[in-house]
Protein backbone atom coordinates (compact mmCIF):
# COMPACT_ATOMS: atom_id res chain seq x y z
CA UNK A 1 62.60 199.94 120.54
CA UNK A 2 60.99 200.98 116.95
CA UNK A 3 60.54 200.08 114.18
CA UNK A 4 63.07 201.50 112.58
CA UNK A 5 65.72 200.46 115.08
CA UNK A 6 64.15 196.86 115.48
CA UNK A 7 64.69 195.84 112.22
CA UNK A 8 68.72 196.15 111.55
CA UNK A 9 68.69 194.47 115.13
CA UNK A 10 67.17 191.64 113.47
CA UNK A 11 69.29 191.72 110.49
CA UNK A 12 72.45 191.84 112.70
CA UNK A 13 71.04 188.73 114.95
CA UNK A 14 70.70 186.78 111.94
CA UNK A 15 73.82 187.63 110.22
CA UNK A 16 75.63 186.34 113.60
CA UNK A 17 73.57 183.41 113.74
CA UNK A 18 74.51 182.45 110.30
CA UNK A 19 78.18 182.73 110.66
CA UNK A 20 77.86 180.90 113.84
CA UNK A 21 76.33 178.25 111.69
CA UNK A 22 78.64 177.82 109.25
CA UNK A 23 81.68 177.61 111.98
CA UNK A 24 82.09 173.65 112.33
CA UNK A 25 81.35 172.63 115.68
CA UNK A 26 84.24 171.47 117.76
CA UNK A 27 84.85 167.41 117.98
CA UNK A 28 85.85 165.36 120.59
CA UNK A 29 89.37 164.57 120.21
CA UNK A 30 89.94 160.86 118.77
CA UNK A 31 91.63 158.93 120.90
CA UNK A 32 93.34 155.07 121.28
CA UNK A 33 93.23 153.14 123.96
CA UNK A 34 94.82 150.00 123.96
CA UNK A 35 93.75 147.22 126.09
CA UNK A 36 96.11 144.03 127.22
CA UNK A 37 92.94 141.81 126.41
CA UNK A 38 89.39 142.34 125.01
CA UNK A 39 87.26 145.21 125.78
CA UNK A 40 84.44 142.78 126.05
CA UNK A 41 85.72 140.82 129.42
CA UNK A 42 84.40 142.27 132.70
CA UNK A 43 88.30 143.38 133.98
CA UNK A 44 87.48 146.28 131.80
CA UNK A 45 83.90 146.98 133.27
CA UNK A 46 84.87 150.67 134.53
CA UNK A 47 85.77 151.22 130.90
CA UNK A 48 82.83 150.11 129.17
CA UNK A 49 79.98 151.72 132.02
CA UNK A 50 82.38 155.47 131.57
CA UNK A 51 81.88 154.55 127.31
CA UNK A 52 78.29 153.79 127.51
CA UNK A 53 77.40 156.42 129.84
CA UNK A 54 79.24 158.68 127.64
CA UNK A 55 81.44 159.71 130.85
CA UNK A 56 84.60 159.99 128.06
CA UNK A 57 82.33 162.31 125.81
CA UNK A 58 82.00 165.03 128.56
CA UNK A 59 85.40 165.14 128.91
CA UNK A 60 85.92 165.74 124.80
CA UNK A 61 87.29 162.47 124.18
CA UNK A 62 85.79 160.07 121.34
CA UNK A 63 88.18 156.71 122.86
CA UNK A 64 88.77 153.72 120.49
CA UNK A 65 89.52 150.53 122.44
CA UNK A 66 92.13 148.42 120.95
CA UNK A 67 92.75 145.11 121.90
CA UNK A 68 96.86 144.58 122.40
CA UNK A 69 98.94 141.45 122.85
CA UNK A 70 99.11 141.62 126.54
CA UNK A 71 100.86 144.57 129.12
CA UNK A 72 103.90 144.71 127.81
CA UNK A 73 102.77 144.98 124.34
CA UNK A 74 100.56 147.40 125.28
CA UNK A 75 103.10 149.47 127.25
CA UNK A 76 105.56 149.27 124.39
CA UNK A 77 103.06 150.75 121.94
CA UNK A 78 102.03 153.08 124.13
CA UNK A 79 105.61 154.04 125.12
CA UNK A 80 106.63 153.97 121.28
CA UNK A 81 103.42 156.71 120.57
CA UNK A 82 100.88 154.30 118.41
CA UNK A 83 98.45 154.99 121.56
CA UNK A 84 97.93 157.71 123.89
CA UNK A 85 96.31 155.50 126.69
CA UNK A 86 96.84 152.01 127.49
CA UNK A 87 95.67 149.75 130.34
CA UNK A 88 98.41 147.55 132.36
CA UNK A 89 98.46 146.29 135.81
CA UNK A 90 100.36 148.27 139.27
CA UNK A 91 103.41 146.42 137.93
CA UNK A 92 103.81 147.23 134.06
CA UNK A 93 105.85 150.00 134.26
CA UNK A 94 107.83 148.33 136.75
CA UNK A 95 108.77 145.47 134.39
CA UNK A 96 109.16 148.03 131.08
CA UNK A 97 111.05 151.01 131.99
CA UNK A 98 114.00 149.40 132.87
CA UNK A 99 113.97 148.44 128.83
CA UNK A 100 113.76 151.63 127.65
CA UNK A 101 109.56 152.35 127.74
CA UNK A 102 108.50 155.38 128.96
CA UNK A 103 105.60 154.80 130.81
CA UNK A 104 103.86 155.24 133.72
CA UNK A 105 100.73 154.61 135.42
CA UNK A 106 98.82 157.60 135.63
CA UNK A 107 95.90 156.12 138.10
CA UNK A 108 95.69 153.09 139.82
CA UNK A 109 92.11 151.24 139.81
CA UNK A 110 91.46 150.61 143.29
CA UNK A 111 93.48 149.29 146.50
CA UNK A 112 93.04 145.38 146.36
CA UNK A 113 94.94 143.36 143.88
CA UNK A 114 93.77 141.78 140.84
CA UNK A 115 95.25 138.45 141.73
CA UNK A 116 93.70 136.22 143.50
CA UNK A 117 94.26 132.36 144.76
CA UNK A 118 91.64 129.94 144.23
CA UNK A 119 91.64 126.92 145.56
CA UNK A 120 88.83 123.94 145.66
CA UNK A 121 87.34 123.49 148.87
CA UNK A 122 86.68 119.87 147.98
CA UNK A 123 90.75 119.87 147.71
CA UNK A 124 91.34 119.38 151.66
CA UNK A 125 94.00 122.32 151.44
CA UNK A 126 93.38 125.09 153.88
CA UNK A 127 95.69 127.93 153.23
CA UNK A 128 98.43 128.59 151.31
CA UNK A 129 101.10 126.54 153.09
CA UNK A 130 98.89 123.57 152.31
CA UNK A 131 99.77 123.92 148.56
CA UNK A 132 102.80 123.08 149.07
CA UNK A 133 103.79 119.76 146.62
CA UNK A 134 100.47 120.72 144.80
CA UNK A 135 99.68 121.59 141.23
CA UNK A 136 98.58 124.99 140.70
CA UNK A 137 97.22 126.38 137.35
CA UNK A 138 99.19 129.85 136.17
CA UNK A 139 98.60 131.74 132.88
CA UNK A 140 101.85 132.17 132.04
CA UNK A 141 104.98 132.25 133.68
CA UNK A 142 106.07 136.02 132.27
CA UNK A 143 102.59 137.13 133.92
CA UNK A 144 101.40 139.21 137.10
CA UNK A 145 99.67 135.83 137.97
CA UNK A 146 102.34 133.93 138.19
CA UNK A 147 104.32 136.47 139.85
CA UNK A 148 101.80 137.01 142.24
CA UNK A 149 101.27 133.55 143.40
CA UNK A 150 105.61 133.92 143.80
CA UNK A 151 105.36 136.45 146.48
CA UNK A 152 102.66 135.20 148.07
CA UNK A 153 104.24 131.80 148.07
CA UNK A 154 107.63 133.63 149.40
CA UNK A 155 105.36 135.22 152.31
CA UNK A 156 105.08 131.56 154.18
CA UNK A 157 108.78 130.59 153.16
CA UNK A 158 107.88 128.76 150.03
CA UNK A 159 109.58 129.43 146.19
CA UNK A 160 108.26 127.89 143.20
CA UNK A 161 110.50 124.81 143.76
CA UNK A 162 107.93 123.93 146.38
CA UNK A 163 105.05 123.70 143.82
CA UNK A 164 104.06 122.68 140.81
CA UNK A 165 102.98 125.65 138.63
CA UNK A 166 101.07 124.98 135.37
CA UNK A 167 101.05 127.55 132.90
CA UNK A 168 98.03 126.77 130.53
CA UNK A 169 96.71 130.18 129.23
CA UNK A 170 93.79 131.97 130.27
CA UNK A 171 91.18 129.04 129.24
CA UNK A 172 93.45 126.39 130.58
CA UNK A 173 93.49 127.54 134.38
CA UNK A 174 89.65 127.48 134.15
CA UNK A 175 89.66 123.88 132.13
CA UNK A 176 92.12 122.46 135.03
CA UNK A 177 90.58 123.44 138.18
CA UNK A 178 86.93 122.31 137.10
CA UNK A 179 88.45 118.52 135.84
CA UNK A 180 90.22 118.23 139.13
CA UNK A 181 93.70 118.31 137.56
CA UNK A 182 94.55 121.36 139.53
CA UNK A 183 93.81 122.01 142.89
CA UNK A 184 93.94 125.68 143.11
CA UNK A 185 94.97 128.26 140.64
CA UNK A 186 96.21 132.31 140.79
CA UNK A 187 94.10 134.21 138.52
CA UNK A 188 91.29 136.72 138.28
CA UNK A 189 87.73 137.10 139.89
CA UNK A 190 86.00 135.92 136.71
CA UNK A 191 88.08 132.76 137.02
CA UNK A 192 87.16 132.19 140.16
CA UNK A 193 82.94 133.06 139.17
CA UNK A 194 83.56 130.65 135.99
CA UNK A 195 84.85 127.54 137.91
CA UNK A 196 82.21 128.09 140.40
CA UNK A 197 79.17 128.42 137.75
CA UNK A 198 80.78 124.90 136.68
CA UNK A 199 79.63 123.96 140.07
CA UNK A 200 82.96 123.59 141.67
CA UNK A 201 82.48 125.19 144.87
CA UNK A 202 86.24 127.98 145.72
CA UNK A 203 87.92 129.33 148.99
CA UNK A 204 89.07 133.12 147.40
CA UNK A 205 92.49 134.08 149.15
CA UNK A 206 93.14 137.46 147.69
CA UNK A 207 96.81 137.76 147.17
CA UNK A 208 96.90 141.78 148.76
CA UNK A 209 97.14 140.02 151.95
CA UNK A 210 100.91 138.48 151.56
CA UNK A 211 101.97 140.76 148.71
CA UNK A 212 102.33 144.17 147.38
CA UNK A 213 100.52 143.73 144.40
CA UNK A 214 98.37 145.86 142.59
CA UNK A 215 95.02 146.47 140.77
CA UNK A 216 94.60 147.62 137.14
CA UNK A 217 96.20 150.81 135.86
CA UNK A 218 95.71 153.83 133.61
CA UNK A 219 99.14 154.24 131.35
CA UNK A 220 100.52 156.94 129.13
CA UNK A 221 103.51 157.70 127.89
CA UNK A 222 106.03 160.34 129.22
CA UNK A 223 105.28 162.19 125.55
CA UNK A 224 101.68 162.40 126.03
CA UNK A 225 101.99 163.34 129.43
CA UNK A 226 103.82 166.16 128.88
CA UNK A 227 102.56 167.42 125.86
CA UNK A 228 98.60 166.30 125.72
CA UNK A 229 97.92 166.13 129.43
CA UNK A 230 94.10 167.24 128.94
CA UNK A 231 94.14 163.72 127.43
CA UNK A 232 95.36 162.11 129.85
CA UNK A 233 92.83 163.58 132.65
CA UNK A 234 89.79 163.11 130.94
CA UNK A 235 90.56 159.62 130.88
CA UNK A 236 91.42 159.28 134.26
CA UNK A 237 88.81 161.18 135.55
CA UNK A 238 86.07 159.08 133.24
CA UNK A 239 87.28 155.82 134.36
CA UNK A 240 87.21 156.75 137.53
CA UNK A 241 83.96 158.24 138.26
CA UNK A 242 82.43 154.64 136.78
CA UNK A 243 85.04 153.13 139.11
CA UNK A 244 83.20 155.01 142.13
CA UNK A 245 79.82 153.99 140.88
CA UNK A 246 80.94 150.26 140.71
CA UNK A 247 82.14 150.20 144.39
CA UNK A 248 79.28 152.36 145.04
CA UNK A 249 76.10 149.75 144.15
CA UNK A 250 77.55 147.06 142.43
CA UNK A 251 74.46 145.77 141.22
CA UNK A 252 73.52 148.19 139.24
CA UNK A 253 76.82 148.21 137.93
CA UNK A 254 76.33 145.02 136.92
CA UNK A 255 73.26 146.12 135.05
CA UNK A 256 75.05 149.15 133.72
CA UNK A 257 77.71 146.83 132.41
CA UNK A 258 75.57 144.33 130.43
CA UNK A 259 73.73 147.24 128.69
CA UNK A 260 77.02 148.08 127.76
CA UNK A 261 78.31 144.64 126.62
CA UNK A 262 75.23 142.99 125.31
CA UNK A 263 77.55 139.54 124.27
CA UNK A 264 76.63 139.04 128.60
CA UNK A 265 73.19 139.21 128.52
CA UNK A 266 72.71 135.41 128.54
CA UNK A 267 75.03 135.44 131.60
CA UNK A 268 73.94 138.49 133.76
CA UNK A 269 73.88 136.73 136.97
CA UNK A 270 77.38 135.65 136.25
CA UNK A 271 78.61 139.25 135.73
CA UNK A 272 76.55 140.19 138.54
CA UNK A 273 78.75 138.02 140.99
CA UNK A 274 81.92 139.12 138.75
CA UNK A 275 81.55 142.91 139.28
CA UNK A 276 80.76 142.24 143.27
CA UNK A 277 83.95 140.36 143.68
CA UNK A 278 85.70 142.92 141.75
CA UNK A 279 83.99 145.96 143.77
CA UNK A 280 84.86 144.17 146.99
CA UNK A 281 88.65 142.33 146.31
CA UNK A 282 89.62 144.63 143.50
CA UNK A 283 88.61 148.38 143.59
CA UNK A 284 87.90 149.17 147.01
CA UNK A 285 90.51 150.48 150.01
CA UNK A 286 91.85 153.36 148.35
CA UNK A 287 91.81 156.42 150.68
CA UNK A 288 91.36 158.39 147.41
CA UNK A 289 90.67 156.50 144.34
CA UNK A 290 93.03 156.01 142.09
CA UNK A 291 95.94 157.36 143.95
CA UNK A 292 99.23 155.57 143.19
CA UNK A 293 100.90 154.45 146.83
CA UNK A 294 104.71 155.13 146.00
CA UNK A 295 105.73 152.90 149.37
CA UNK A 296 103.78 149.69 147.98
CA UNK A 297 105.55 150.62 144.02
CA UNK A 298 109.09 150.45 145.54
CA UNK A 299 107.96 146.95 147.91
CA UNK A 300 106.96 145.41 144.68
CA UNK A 301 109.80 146.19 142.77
CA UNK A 302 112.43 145.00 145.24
CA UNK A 303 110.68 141.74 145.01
CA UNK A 304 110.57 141.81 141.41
CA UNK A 305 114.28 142.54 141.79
CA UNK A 306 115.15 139.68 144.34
CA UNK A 307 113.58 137.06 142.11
CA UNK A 308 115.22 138.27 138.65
CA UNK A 309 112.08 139.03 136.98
CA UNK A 310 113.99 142.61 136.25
CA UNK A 311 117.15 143.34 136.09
CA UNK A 312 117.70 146.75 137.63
CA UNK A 313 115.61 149.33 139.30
CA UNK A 314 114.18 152.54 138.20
CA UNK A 315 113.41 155.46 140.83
CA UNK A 316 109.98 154.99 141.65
CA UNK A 317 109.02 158.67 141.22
CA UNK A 318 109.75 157.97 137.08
CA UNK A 319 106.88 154.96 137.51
CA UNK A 320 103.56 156.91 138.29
CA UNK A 321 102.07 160.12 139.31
CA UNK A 322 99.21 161.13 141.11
CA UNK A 323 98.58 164.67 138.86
CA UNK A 324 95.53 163.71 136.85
CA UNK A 325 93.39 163.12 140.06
CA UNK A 326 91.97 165.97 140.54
């Protein structure tokens, strides 16, 4: 090329460059996502490795976790539009749609359930017949624990007439297993690595043995669904890719996770054992992760129907779907 010719090139490339310059770059959309509990505790450890390792970022998302006042505040928030993604368990939608939320769990977090049953091994009782006529510590009784530790009582014959459940918040099951008050509780893997750091040593009965319960969840609205569903994949597909690391090498997870939340560093070993017994009794035995099982959705809600805890069904196809997965 010449001179000549060379020249207004130039002057052309750098008039382009300039108005390419002064176009504003395009953001990541802002997002809420609105947790049943802190962001901090290690339940939410596929959330925090997919934030730090800016997993959300690639997919154009800037997420802001919220911290709600449980699942069914969550899922009514969500439902009502104050946040396009919440986090519930298998069940929420289950217990909320009937009253007029529409949600629905958009991917499931693995193939165990969260719920498990602890029990001291110091206690003398050997399975879960042998709690029968025993105290046994429960969050709440309007919680996936307690329902839980119904079904799986209902699997050997038993109802909650044949123990004594203790509701005592998330602190208290901890508090009464460790004094001795309680012999066993239903709760969550860090329960169980908390009472045994106390030096109380556990027998873990996961509860996806007797009962069709569930993992954690990924929840959006109907609304979002349908109108902002690039929203809705990106977070799935985040979530999930930490999720697969996690099940992966759980150690390094573990490592992952307290760069993330540095409020664990003084208790790394701790999380350590958390995220293992979460990889292993939580996330894993999905054929493909995070696929909503429609069979085990419609099990769990004719037991939530038999016991009352709602009062009519909803078609099961209105609870989840399985789009965002790929």
């Amino acid at each position: 090329m010449s001179r000549a010719r060379f020249r207004p090139a130039c002057r052309v490339a750098a008039v382009i460059a300039t108005i390419l310059a002064a176009i504003p770059a395009v953001a990541d959309e802002e997002i809420t996502y609105l947790l049943p509990a802190p962001a901090t505790l290690p339940a939410f450890a596929p959330h925090m490795i997919a934030l730090h390792k800016g997993y959300y970022a690639a997919e154009g998302l800037k997420v802001r976790f919220v911290t709600g006042q449980g699942g069914a505040d969550v899922a009514t928030q969500v439902g009502a539009g104050n946040a396009e993604i919440g986090g519930g368990i298998g069940d929420t939608a289950i217990i909320v749609r009937p009253n007029g939320v529409p949600v629905k769990a958009a991917a499931l977090l693995g193939g165990g359930a969260l719920v498990q049953i602890f029990i001291r091994v110091d206690s003398g009782i050997k399975d879960i017949r042998g709690l029968k006529g025993k105290t046994i510590a429960v969050m709440s009784y309007q919680d996936t624990t307690y329902y839980s530790l119904l079904g799986t009582l209902a699997n050997f014959g038993m109802t909650k007439a044949d123990v004594n459940a203790q509701a005592v918040g998330p602190g208290g099951v901890v508090q009464l297993v460790v004094a001795g008050t309680a012999p066993a509780l239903a709760g969550v893997p860090e329960w169980g690595v908390a009472i045994e750091a106390a030096g109380v040593p556990l027998e873990w009965i996961p509860t996806r043995q007797f009962f069709p319960g569930m993992a954690q969840v990924i929840l959006a609205s109907d609304a979002t669904i349908a109108k902002r569903p690039q929203v809705v994949r990106g977070v799935v597909h985040a979530t999930l890719k930490a999720l697969a690391e996690i099940i992966a090498d759980p150690s390094a997870a573990a490592d992952t996770y307290v760069a993330a939340v540095p409020q664990h560093a003084d208790k790394k070993e701790q999380m350590a054992k958390v995220i293992s017994q979460y990889a292993k009794l939580v996330y894993a035995g999905q054929s493909k992760l995070g696929e909503m099982n429609p069979k085990q959705l419609a099990e769990l809600q004719d037991f939530y129907l038999k016991e009352q805890i709602i009062r009519r069904p909803t078609p099961v196809a209105e609870l989840y779907t399985n789009e965002f997965l790929n």
